[in-house]
PDB file of N, CA and C in Angstrom:
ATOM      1  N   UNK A   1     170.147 -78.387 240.250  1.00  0.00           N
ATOM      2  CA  UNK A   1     171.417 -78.678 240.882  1.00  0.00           C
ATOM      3  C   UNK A   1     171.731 -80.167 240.767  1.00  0.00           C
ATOM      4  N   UNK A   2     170.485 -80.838 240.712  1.00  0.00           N
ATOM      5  CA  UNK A   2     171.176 -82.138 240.743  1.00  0.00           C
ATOM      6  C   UNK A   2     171.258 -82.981 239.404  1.00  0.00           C
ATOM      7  N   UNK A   3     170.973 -82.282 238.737  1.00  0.00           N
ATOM      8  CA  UNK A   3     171.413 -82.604 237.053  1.00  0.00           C
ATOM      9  C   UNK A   3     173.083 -82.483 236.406  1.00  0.00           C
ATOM     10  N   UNK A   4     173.524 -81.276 237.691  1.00  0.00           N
ATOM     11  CA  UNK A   4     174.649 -81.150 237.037  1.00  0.00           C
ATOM     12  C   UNK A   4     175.618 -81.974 238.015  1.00  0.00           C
ATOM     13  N   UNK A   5     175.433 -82.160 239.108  1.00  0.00           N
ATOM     14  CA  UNK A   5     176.230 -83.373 239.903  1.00  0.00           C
ATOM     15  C   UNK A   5     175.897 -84.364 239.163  1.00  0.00           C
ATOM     16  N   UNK A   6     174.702 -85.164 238.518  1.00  0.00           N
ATOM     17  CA  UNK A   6     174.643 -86.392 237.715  1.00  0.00           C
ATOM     18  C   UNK A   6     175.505 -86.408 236.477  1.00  0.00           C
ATOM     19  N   UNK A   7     175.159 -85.476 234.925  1.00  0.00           N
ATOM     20  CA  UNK A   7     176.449 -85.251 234.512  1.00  0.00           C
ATOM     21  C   UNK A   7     177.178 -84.915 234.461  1.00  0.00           C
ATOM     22  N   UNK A   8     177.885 -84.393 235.390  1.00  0.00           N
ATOM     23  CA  UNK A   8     179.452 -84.056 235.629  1.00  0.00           C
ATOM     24  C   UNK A   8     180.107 -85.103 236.672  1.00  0.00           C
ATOM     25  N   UNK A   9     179.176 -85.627 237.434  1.00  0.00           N
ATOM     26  CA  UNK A   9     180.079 -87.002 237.736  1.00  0.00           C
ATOM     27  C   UNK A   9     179.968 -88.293 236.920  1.00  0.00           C
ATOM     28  N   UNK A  10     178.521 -88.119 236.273  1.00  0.00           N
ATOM     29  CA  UNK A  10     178.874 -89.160 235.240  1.00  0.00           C
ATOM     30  C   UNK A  10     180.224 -89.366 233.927  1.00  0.00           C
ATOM     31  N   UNK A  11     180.197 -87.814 233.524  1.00  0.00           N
ATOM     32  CA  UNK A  11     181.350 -87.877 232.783  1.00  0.00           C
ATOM     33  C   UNK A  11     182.408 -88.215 233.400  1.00  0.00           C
ATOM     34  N   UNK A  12     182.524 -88.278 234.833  1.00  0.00           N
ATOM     35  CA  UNK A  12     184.175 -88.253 235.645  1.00  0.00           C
ATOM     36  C   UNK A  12     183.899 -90.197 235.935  1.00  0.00           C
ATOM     37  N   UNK A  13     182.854 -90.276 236.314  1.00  0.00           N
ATOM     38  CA  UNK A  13     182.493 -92.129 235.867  1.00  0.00           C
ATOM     39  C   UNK A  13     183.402 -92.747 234.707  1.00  0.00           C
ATOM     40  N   UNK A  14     182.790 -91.985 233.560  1.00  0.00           N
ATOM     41  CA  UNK A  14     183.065 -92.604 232.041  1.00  0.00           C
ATOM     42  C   UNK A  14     184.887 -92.741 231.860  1.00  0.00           C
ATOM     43  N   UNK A  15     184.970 -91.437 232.440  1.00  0.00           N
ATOM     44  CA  UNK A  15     186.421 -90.993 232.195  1.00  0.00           C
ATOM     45  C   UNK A  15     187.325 -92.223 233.435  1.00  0.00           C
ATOM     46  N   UNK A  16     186.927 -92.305 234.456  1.00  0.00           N
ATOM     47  CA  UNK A  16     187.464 -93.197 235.460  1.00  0.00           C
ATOM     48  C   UNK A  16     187.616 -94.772 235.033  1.00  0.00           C
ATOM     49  N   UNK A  17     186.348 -95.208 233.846  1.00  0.00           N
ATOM     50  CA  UNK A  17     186.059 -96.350 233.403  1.00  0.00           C
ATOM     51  C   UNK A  17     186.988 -96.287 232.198  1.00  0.00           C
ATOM     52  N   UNK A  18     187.042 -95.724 231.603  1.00  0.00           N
ATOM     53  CA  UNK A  18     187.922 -95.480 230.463  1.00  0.00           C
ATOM     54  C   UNK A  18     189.733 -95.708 230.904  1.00  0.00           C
ATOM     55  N   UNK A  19     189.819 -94.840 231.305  1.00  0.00           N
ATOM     56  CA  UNK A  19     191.340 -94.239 232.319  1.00  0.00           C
ATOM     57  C   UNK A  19     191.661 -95.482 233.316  1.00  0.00           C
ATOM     58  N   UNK A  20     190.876 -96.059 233.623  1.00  0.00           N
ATOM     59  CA  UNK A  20     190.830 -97.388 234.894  1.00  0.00           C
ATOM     60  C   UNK A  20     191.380 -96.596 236.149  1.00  0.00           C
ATOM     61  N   UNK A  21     190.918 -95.385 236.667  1.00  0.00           N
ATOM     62  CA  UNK A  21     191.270 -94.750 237.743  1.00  0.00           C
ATOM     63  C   UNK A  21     189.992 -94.777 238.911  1.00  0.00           C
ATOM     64  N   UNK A  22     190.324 -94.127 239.949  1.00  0.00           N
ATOM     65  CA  UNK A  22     188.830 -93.707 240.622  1.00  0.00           C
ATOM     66  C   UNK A  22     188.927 -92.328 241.072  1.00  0.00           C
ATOM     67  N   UNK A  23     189.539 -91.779 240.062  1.00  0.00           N
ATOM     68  CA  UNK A  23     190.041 -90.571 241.154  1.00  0.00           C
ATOM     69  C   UNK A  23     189.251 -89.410 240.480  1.00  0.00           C
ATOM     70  N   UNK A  24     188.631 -89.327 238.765  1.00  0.00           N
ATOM     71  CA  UNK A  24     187.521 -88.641 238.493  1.00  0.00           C
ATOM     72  C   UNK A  24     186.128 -88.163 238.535  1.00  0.00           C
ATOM     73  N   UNK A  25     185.448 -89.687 239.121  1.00  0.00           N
ATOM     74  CA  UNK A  25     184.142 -89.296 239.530  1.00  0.00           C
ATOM     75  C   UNK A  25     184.315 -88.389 240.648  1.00  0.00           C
ATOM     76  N   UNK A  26     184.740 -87.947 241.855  1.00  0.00           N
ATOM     77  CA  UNK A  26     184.944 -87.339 242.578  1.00  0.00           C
ATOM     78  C   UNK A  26     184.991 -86.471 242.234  1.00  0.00           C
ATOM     79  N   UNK A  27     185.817 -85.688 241.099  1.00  0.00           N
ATOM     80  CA  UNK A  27     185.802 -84.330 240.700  1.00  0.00           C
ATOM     81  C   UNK A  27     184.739 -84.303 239.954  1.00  0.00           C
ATOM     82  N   UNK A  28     184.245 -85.121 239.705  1.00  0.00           N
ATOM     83  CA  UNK A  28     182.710 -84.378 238.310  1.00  0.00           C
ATOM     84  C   UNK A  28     182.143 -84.388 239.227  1.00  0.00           C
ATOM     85  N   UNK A  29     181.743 -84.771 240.636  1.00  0.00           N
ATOM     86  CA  UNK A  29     180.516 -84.668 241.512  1.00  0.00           C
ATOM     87  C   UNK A  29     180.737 -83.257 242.240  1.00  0.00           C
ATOM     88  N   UNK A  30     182.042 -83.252 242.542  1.00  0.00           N
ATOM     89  CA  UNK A  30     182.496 -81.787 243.234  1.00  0.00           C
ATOM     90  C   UNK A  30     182.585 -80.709 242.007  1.00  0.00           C
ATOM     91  N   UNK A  31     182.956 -80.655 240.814  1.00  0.00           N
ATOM     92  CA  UNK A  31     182.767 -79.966 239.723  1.00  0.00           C
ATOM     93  C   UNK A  31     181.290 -79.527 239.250  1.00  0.00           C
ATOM     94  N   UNK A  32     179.882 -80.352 239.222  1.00  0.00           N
ATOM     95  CA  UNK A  32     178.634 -80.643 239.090  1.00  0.00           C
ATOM     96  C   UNK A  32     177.987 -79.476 240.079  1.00  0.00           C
ATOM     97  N   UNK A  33     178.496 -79.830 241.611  1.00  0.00           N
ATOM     98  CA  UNK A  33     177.895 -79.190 242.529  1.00  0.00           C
ATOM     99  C   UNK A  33     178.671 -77.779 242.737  1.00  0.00           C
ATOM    100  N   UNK A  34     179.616 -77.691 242.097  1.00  0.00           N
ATOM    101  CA  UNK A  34     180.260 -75.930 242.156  1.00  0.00           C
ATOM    102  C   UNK A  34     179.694 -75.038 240.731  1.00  0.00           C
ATOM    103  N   UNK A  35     179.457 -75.672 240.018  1.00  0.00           N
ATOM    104  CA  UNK A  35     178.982 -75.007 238.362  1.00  0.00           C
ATOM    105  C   UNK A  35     177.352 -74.765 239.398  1.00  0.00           C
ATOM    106  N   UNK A  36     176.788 -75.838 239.810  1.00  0.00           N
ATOM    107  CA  UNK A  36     175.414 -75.498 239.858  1.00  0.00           C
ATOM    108  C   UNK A  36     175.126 -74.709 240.782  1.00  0.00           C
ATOM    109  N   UNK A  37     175.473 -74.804 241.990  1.00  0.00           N
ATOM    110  CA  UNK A  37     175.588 -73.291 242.922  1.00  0.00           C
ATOM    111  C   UNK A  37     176.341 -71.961 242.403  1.00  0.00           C
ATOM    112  N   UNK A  38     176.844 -71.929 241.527  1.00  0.00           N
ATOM    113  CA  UNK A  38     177.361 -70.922 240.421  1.00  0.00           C
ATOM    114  C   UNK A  38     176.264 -70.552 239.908  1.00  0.00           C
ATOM    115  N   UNK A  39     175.319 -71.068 239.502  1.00  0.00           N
ATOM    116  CA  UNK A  39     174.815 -70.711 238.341  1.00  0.00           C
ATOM    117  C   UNK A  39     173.453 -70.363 239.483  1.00  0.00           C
ATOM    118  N   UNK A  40     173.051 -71.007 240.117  1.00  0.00           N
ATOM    119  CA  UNK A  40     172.151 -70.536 241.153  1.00  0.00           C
ATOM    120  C   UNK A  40     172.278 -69.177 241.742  1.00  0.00           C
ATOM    121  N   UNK A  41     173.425 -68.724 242.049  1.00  0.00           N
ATOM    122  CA  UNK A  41     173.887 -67.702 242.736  1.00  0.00           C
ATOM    123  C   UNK A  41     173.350 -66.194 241.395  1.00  0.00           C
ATOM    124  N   UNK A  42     173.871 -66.846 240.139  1.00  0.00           N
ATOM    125  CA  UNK A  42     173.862 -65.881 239.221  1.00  0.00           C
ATOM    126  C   UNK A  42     172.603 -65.419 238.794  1.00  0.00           C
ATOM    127  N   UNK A  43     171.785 -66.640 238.840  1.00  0.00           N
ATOM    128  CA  UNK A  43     170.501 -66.505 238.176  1.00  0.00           C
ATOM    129  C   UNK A  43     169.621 -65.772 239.090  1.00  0.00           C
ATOM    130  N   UNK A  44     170.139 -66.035 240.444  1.00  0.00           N
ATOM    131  CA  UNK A  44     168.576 -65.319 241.117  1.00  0.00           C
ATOM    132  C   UNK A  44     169.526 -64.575 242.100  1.00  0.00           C
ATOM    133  N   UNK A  45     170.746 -64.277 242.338  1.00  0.00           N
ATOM    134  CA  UNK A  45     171.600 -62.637 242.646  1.00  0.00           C
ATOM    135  C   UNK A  45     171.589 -63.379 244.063  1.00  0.00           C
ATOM    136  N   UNK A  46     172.527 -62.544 244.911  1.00  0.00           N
ATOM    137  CA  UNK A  46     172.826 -62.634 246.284  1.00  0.00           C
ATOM    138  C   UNK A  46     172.169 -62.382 247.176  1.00  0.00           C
ATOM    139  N   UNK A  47     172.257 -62.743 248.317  1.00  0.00           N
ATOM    140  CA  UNK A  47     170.984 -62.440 249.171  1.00  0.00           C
ATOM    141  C   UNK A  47     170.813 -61.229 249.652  1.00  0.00           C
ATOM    142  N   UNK A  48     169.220 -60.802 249.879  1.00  0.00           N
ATOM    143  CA  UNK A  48     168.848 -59.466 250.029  1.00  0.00           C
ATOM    144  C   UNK A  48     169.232 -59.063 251.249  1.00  0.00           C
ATOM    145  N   UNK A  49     169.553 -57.451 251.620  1.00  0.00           N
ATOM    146  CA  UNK A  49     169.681 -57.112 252.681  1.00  0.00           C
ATOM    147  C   UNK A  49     168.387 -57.506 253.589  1.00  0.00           C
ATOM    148  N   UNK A  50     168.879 -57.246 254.840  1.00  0.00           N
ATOM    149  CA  UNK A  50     167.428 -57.579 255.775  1.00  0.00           C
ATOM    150  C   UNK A  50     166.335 -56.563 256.029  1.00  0.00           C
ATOM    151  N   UNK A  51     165.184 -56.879 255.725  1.00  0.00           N
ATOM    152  CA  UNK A  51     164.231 -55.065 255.730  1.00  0.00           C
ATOM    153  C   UNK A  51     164.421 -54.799 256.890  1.00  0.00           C
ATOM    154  N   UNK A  52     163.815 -53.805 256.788  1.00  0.00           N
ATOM    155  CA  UNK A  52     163.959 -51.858 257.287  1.00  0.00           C
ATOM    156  C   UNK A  52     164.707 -51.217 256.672  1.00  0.00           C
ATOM    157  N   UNK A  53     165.779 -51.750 255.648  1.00  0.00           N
ATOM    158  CA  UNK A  53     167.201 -50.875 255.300  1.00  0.00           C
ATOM    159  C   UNK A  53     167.374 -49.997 255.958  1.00  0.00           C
ATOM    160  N   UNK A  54     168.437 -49.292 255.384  1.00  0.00           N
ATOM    161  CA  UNK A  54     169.739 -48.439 256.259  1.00  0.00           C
ATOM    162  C   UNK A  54     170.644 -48.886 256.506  1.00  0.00           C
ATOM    163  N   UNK A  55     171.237 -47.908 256.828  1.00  0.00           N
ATOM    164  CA  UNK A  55     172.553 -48.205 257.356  1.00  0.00           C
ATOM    165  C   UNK A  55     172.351 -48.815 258.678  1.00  0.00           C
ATOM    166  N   UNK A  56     173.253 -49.512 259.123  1.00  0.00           N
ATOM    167  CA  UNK A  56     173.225 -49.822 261.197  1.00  0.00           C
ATOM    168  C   UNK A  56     174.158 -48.717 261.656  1.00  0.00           C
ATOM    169  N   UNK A  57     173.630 -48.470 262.719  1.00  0.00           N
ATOM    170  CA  UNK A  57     173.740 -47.207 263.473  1.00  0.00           C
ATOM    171  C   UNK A  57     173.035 -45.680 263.395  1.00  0.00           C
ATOM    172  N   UNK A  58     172.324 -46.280 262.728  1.00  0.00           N
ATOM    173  CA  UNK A  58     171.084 -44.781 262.678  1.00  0.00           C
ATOM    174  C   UNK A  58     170.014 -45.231 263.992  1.00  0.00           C
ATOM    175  N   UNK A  59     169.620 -44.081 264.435  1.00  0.00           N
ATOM    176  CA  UNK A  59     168.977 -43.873 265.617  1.00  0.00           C
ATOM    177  C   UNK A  59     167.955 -44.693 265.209  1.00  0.00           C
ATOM    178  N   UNK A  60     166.574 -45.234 266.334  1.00  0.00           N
ATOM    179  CA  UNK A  60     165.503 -45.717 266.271  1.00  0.00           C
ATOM    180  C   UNK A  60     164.554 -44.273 266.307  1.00  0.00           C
ATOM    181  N   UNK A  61     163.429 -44.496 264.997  1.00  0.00           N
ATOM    182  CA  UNK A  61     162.756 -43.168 265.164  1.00  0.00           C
ATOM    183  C   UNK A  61     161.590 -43.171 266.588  1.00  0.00           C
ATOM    184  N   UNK A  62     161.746 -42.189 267.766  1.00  0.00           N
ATOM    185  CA  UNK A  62     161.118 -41.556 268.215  1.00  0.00           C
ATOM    186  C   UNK A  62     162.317 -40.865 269.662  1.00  0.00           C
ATOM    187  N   UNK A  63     163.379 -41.558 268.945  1.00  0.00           N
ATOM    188  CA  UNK A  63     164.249 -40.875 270.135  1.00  0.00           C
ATOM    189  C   UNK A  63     164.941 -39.550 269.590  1.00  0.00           C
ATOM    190  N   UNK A  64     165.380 -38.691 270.873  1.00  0.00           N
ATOM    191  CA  UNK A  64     166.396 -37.715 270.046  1.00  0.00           C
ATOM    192  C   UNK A  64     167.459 -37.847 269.728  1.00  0.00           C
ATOM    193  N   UNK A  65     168.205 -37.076 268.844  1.00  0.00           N
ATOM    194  CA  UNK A  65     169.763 -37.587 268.569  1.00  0.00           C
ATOM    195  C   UNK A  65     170.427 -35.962 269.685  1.00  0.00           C
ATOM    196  N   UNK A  66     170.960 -36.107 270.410  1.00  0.00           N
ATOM    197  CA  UNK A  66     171.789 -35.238 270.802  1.00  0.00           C
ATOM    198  C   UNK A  66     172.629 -34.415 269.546  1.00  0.00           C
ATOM    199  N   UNK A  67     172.450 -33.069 269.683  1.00  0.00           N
ATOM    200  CA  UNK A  67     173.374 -32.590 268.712  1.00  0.00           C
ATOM    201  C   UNK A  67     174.700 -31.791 269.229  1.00  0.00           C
ATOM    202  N   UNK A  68     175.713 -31.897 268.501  1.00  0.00           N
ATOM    203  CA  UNK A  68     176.824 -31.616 268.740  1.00  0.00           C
ATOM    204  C   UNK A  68     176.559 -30.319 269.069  1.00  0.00           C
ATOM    205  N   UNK A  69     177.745 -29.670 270.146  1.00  0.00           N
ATOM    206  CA  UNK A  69     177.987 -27.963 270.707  1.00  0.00           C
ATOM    207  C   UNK A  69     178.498 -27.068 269.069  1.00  0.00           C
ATOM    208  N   UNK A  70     178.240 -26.009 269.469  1.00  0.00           N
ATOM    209  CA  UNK A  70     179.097 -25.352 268.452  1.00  0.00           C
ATOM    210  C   UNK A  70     180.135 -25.188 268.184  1.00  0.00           C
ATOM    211  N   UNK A  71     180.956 -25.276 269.221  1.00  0.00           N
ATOM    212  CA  UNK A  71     182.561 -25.101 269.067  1.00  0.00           C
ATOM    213  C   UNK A  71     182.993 -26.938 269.130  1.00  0.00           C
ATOM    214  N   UNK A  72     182.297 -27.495 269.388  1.00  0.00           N
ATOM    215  CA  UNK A  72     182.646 -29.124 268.917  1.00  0.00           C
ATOM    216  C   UNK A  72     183.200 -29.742 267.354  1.00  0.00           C
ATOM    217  N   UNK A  73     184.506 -30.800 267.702  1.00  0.00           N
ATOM    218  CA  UNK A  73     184.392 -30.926 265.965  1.00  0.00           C
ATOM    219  C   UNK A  73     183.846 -32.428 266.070  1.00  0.00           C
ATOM    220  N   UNK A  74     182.752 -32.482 264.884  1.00  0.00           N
ATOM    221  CA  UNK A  74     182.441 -33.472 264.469  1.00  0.00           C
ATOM    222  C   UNK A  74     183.126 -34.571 263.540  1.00  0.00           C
ATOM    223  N   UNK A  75     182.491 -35.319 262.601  1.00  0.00           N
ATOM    224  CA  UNK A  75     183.269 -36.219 261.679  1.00  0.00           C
ATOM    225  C   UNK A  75     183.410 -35.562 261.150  1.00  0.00           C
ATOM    226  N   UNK A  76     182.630 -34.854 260.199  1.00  0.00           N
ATOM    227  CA  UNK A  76     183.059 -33.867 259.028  1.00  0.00           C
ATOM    228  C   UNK A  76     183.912 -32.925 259.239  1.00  0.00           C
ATOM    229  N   UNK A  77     184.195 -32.425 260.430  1.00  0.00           N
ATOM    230  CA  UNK A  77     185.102 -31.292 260.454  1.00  0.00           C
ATOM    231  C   UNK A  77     184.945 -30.177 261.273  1.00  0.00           C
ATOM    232  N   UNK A  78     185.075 -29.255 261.565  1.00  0.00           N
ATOM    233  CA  UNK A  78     184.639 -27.905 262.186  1.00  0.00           C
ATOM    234  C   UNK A  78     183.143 -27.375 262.280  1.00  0.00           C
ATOM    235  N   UNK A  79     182.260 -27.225 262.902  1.00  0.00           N
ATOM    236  CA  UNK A  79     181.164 -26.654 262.591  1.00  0.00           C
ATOM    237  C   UNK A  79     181.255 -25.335 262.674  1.00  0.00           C
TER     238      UNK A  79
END
């Protein structure tokens, strides 16, 4: 990460020294540090869910789940 904030604000340096501005190094340092958390993100993927998986809202196992009546409608529909 910090290779690409060095040249990409160095190039916005060169370009500022060149141009007689100051208004490029700023973007190669903010340009540097968005490519490289880009590329971080890509290379090693998004963060993992948290273990136990599942879904949230599934029961804890040792309790009962109450089950619906027969003439009850559930999510799915009619039983």
């Amino acid at each position: 990460m910090l290779s690409g904030i060095i040249v990409w604000g160095g190039a916005g340096w060169l370009l500022d020294r060149w141009l007689e501005t100051r208004f490029f190094t700023l973007v190669g340092v903010l340009l540097g540090l968005t490519v490289a958390i880009y590329l971080v993100v890509v290379k090693y993927g998004v963060v993992d869910p948290p273990p136990g998986g599942g879904r949230p809202g599934r029961t804890t196992p040792g309790r009962r789940r109450s089950r619906p009546r027969a003439n009850d409608q559930t999510q799915k529909g009619q039983r």
